[in-house]
Protein backbone atom coordinates (compact mmCIF):
# COMPACT_ATOMS: atom_id res chain seq x y z
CA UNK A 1 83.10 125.28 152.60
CA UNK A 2 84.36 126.02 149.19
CA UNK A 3 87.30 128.75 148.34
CA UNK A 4 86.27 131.95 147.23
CA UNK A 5 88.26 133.88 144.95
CA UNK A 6 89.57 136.29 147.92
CA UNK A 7 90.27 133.09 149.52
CA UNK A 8 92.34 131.30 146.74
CA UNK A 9 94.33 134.35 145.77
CA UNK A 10 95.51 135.52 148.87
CA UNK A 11 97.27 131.92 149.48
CA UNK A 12 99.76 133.34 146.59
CA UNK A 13 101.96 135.84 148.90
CA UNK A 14 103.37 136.76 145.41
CA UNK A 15 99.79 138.85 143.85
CA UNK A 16 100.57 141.17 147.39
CA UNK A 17 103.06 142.90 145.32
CA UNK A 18 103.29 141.57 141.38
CA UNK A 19 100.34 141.50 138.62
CA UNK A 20 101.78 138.07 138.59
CA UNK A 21 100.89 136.96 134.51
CA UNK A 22 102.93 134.50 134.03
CA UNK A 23 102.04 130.68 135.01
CA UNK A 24 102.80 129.56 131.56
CA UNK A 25 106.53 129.34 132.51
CA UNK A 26 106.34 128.84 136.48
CA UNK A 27 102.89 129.36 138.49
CA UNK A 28 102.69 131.13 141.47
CA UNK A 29 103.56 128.89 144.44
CA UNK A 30 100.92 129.67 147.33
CA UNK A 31 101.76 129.47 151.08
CA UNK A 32 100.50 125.94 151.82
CA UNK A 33 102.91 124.76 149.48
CA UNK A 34 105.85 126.30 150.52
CA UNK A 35 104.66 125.36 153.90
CA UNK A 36 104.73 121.68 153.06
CA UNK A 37 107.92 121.97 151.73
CA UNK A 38 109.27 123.01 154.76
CA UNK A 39 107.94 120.87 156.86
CA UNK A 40 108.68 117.96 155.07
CA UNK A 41 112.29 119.28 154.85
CA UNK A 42 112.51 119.84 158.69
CA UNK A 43 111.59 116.20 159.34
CA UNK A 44 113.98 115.24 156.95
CA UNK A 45 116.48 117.31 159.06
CA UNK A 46 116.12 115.59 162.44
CA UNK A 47 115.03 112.52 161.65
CA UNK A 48 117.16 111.59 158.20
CA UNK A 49 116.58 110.14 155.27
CA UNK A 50 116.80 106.63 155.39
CA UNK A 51 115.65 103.48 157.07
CA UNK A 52 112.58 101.37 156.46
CA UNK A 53 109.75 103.84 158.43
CA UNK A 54 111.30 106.80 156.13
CA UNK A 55 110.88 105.13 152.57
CA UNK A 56 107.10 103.58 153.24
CA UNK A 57 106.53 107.19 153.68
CA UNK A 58 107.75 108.54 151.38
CA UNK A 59 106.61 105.65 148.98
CA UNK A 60 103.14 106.57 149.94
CA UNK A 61 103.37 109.94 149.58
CA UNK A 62 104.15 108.70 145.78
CA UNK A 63 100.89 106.48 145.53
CA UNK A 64 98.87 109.66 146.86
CA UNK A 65 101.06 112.05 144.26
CA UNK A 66 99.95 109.58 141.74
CA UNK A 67 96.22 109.34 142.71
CA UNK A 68 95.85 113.18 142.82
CA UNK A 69 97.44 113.67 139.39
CA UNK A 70 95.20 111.20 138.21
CA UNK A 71 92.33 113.27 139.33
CA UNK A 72 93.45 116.27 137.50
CA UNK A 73 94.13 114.58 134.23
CA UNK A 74 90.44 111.89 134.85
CA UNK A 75 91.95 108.90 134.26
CA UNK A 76 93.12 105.67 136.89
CA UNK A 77 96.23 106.22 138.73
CA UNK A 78 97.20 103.29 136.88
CA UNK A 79 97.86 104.57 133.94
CA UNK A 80 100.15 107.82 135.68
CA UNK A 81 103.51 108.36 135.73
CA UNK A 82 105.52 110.61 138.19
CA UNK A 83 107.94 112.46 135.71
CA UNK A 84 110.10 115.68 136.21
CA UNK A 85 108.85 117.65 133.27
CA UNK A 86 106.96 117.61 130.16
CA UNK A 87 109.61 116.94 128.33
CA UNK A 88 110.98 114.07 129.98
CA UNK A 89 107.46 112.53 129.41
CA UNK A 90 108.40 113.39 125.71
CA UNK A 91 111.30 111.75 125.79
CA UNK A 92 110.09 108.52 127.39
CA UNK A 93 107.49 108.42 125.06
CA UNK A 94 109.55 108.82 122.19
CA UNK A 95 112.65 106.74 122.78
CA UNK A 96 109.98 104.07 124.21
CA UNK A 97 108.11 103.53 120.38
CA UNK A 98 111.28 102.27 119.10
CA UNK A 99 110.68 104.71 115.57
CA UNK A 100 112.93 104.27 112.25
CA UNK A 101 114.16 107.09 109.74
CA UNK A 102 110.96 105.44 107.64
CA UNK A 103 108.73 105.89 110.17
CA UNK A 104 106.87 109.57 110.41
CA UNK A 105 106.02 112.11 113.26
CA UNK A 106 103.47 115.22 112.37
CA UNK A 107 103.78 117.63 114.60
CA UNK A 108 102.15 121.38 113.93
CA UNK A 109 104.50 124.77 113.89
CA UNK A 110 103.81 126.22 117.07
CA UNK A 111 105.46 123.81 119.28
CA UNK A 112 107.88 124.45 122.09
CA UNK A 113 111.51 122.65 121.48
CA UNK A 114 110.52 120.03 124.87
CA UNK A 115 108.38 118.44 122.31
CA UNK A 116 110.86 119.52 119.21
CA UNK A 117 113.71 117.95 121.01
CA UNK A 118 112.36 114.87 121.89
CA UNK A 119 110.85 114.38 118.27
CA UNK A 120 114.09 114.87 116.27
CA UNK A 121 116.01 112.53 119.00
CA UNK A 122 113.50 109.86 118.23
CA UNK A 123 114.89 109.11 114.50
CA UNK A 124 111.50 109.56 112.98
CA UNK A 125 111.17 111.87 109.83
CA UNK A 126 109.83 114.74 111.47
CA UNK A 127 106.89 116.73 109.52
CA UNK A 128 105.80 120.35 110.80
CA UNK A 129 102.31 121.30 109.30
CA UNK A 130 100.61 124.54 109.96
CA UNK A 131 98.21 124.01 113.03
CA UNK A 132 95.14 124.05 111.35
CA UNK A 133 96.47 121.42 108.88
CA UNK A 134 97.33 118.48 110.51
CA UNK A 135 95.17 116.13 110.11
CA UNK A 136 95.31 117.05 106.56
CA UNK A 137 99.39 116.29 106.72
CA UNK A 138 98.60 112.83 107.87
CA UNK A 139 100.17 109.71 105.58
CA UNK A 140 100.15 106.08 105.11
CA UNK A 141 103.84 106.73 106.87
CA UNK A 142 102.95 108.82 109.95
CA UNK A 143 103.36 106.65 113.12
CA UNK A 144 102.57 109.53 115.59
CA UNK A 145 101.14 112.92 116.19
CA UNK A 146 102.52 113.96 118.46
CA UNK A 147 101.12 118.43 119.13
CA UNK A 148 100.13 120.34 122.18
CA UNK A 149 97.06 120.71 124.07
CA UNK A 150 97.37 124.66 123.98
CA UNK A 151 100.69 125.64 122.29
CA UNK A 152 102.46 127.75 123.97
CA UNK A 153 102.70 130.31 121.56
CA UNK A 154 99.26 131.38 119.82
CA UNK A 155 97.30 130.38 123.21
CA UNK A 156 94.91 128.47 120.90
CA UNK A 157 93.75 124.88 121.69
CA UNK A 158 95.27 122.46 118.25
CA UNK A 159 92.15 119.96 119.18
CA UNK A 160 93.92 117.06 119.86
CA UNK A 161 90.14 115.35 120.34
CA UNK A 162 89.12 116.49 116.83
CA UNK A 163 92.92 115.58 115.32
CA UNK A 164 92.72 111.58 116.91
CA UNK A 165 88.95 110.94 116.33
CA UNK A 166 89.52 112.51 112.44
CA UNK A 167 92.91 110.41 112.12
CA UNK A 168 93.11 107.17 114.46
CA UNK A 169 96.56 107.53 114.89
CA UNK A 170 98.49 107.42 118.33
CA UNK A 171 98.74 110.59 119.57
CA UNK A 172 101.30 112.38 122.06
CA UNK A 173 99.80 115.41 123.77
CA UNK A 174 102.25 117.77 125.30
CA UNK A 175 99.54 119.39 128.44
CA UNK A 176 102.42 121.94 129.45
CA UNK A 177 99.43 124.64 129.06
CA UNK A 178 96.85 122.92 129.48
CA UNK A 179 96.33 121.08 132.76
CA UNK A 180 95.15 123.02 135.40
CA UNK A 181 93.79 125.58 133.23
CA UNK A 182 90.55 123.59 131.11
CA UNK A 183 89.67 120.35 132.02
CA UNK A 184 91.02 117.47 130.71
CA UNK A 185 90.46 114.17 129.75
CA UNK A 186 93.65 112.24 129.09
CA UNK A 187 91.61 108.59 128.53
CA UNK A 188 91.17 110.44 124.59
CA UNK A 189 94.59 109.97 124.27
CA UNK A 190 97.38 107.45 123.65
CA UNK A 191 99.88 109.81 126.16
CA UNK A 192 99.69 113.28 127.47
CA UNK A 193 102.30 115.21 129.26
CA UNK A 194 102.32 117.89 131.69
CA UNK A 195 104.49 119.92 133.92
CA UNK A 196 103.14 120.37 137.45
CA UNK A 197 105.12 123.73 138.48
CA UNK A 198 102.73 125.55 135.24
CA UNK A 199 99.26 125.98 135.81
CA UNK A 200 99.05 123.49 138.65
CA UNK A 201 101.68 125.49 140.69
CA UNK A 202 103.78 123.06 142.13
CA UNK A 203 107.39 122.39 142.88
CA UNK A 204 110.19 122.64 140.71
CA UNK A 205 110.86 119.33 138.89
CA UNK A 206 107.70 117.92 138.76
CA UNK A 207 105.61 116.55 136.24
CA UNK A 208 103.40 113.64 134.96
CA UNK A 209 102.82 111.04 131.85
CA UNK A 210 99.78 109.27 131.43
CA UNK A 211 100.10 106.28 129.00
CA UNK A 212 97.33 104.65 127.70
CA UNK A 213 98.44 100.77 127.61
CA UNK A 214 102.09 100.53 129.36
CA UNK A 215 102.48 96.88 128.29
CA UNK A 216 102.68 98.52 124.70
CA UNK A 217 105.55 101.15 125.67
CA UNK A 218 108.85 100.42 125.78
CA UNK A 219 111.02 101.27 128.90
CA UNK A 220 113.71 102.98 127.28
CA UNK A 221 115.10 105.11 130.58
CA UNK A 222 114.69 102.51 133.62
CA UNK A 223 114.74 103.84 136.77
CA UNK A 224 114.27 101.61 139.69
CA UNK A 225 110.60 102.18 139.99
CA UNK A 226 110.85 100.49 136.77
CA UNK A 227 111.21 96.90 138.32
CA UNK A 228 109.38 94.20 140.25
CA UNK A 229 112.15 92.54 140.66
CA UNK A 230 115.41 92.06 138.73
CA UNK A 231 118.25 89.21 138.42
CA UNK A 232 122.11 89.67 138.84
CA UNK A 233 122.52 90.64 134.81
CA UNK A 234 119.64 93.28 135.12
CA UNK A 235 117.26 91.31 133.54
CA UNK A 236 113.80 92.41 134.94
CA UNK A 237 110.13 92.10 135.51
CA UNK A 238 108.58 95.22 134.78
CA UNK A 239 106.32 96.62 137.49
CA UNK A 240 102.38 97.04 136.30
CA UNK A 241 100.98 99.79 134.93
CA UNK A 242 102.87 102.74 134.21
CA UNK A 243 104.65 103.15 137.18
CA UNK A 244 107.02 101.41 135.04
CA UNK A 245 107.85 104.84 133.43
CA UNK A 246 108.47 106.54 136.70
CA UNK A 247 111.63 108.85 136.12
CA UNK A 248 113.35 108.50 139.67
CA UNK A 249 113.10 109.35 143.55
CA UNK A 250 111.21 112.38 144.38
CA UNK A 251 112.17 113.26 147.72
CA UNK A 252 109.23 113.71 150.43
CA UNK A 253 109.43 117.70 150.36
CA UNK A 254 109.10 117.71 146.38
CA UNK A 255 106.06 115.35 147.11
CA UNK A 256 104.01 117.22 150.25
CA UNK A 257 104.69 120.59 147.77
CA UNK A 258 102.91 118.60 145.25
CA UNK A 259 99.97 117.49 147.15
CA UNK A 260 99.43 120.65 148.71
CA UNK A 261 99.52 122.45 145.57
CA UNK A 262 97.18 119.73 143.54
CA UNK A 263 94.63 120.22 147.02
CA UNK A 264 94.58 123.98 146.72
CA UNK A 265 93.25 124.24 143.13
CA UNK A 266 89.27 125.17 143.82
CA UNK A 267 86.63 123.67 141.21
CA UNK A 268 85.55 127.09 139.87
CA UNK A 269 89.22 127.18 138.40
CA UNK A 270 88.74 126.54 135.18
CA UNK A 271 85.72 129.05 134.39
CA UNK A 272 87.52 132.14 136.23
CA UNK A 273 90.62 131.12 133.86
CA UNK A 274 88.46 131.32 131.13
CA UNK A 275 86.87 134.43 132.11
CA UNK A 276 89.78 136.39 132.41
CA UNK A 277 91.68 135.44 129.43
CA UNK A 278 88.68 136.59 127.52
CA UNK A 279 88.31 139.68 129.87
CA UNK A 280 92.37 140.13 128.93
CA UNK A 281 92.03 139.50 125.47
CA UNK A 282 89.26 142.04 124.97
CA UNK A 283 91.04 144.93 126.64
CA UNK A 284 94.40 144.36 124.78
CA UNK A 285 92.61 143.96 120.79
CA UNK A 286 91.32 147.71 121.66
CA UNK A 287 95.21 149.02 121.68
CA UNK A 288 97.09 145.68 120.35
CA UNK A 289 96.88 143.11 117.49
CA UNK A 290 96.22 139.70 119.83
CA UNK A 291 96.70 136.64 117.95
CA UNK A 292 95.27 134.54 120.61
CA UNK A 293 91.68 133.50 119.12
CA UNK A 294 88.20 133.96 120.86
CA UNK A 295 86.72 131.74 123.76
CA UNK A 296 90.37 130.05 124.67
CA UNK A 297 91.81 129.65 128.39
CA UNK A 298 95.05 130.82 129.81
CA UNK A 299 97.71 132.24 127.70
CA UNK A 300 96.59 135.66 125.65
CA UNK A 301 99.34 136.48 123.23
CA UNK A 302 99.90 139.60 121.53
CA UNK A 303 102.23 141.98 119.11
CA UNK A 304 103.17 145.38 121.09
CA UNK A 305 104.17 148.34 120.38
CA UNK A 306 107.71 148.00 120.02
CA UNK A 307 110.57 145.48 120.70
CA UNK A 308 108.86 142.72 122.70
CA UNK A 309 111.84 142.43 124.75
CA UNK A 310 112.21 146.12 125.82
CA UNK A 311 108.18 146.01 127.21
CA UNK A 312 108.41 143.06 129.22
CA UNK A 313 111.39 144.48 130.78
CA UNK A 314 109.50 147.94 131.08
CA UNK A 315 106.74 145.94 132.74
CA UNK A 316 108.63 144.23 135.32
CA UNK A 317 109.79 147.48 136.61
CA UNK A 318 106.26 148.58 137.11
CA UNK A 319 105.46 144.89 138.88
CA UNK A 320 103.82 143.66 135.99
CA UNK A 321 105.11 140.09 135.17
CA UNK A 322 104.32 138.68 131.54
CA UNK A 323 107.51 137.29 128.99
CA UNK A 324 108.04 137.92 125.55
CA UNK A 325 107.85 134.73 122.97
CA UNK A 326 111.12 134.61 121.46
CA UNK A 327 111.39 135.32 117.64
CA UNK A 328 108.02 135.97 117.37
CA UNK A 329 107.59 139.48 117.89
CA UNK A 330 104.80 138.53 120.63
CA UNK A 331 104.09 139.35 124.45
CA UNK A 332 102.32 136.19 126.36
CA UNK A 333 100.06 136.82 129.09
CA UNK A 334 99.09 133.90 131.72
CA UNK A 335 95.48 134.31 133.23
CA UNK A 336 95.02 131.78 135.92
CA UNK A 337 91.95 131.28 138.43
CA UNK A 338 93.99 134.11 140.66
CA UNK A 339 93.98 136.14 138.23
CA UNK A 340 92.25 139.57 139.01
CA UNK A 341 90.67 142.61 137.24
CA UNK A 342 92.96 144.83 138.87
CA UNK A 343 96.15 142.57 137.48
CA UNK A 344 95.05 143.12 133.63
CA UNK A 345 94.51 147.24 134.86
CA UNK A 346 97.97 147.33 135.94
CA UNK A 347 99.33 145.86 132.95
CA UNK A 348 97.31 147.76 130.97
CA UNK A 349 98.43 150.99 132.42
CA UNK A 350 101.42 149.94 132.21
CA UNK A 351 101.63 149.48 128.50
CA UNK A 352 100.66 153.05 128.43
């Protein structure tokens, strides 16, 4: 039968106690997962962690990793990499296109230094354009855009559809906000990134890279995953698809955590997400000036009353978990399919 709401949100032992509002940074991990975890962990503990039996398990426990992140992002497993972060997806991407100082990235000027980082390490002239300008910042020059999905400051979606169909350049779409929360579509894309412990609420050090044609990518950072098989000098033949890209092991408790957390997610997520970012956006414009535009999903992000710093500390101490956007003078709230009405009262009260 499918989840209800009361279902889904009591699974997160965490929204017993805390108006939990903050999946943008780390999602709420729910009982299952933790559960796998642990499980995993206490096989590992009497039984070891080595030996054929143990890595064909733990291998597949990759390929079905793989297949489920697939799922979430609607494109062949194939084409998925398993990753730690979002930024290490950057940086593989990045360091794999082989760019010059001639060559150009546009990027837009809400961006979160994962992507930053990864773009000034790649030797590319780097070109920040306001977000609703980038297409227009586009040259004969620009190899990449690379821009997020949602950026993680404004809450507001930079079109990354409208930006590659309007442009036909390769794009790089950092999905650190966006997977998990609206449905995506990476196929529209040349690579998109995503962290798994956000929105999708899994373990620590996970994440994903989908890459449109792998043949075309260079393997800057091999890992072993990176080879079918190799000679003496490390010469190699590089595995198919984009499993070539693979960062390292993940251990079989990181993995089961994953799965369980990926399995959990109910289909109605991504309208109840939707529904109460608008319900929370609505109910802070009456007191607040939210910067966050209309009919967006997840993050809500607003200017308070005073030093941004000094409220979200204020709010924790009520229970009330949100975090302030550094420099900016803003407050960033994360709706998420647990989300409840009573979690936006008790921030709301809170704010006084």
């Amino acid at each position: 039968m499918p989840l209800t709401f009361d279902e889904a949100r009591a699974a997160f032992p965490v929204l017993e106690h805390f108006a939990y509002l903050n999946a943008g940074t780390n999602g709420p991990l729910a009982r299952p997962t933790v559960e796998a975890i642990v499980a995993e962990q206490l096989i590992d503990l009497t039984q070891g962690r080595g030996g054929e039996p143990y890595f064909s398990r733990v291998l597949g426990m990759r390929d079905e990793a793989r297949a489920r992140l697939a799922a979430v992002l609607s494109v062949a497993p194939e084409h998925v990499a398993l990753t730690r972060s979002t930024t290490e997806s950057c940086n593989i991407v990045l360091a794999g296109l082989d760019l010059r100082p001639d060559d150009e990235i546009v990027t837009s000027d809400v961006e979160h230094f994962g992507l930053l980082g990864a773009l000034q390490a790649s030797g590319a002239r780097v070109v920040a354009a306001p977000a609703d300008k980038i297409v227009e910042a586009v040259t004969d020059r620009t190899r990449l855009i690379a821009i997020s999905h949602i950026s993680w400051v404004t809450g507001d979606s930079l079109e990354p559809e409208r930006v590659k169909d309007e442009t036909g350049r390769p794009i790089l779409v950092d999905g650190a906000q966006s997977a998990g929360t609206i449905p995506v579509d990476a196929g529209k894309f040349d690579f998109y990134a995503v962290s798994c412990q956000k929105w999708l609420c899994g373990p620590d050090g996970t994440g994903t890279l989908f890459v449109a044609e792998p043949d075309r990518l260079g393997i800057a950072f091999p890992s072993y995953f990176a080879q079918a098989e190799h000679q003496p000098d490390g010469s190699y033949v590089p595995r198919e698809g984009a499993q070539r890209f693979d960062s390292g092991w993940m251990g079989g408790p990181t993995l089961a955590g994953l799965k369980a957390a990926l399995d959990l997610a109910p289909d109605w997520r991504f309208e109840r997400s939707a529904e109460m970012a608008a319900r929370c956006r609505e109910a802070l414009a009456e007191r607040f000036e939210v910067i966050t535009k209309p009919s967006q999903a997840g993050l809500v992000s607003f200017r308070p009353n005073g030093d941004p710093a000094e409220v979200v500390e204020h709010l924790r101490e009520q229970d009330v978990i949100v975090r302030e956007i550094p420099a900016k003078n803003l407050i960033r709230v994360s709706c998420g399919y647990w989300t409840s009405e009573e979690d936006l009262d008790r921030m709301l009260t809170a704010l006084g």
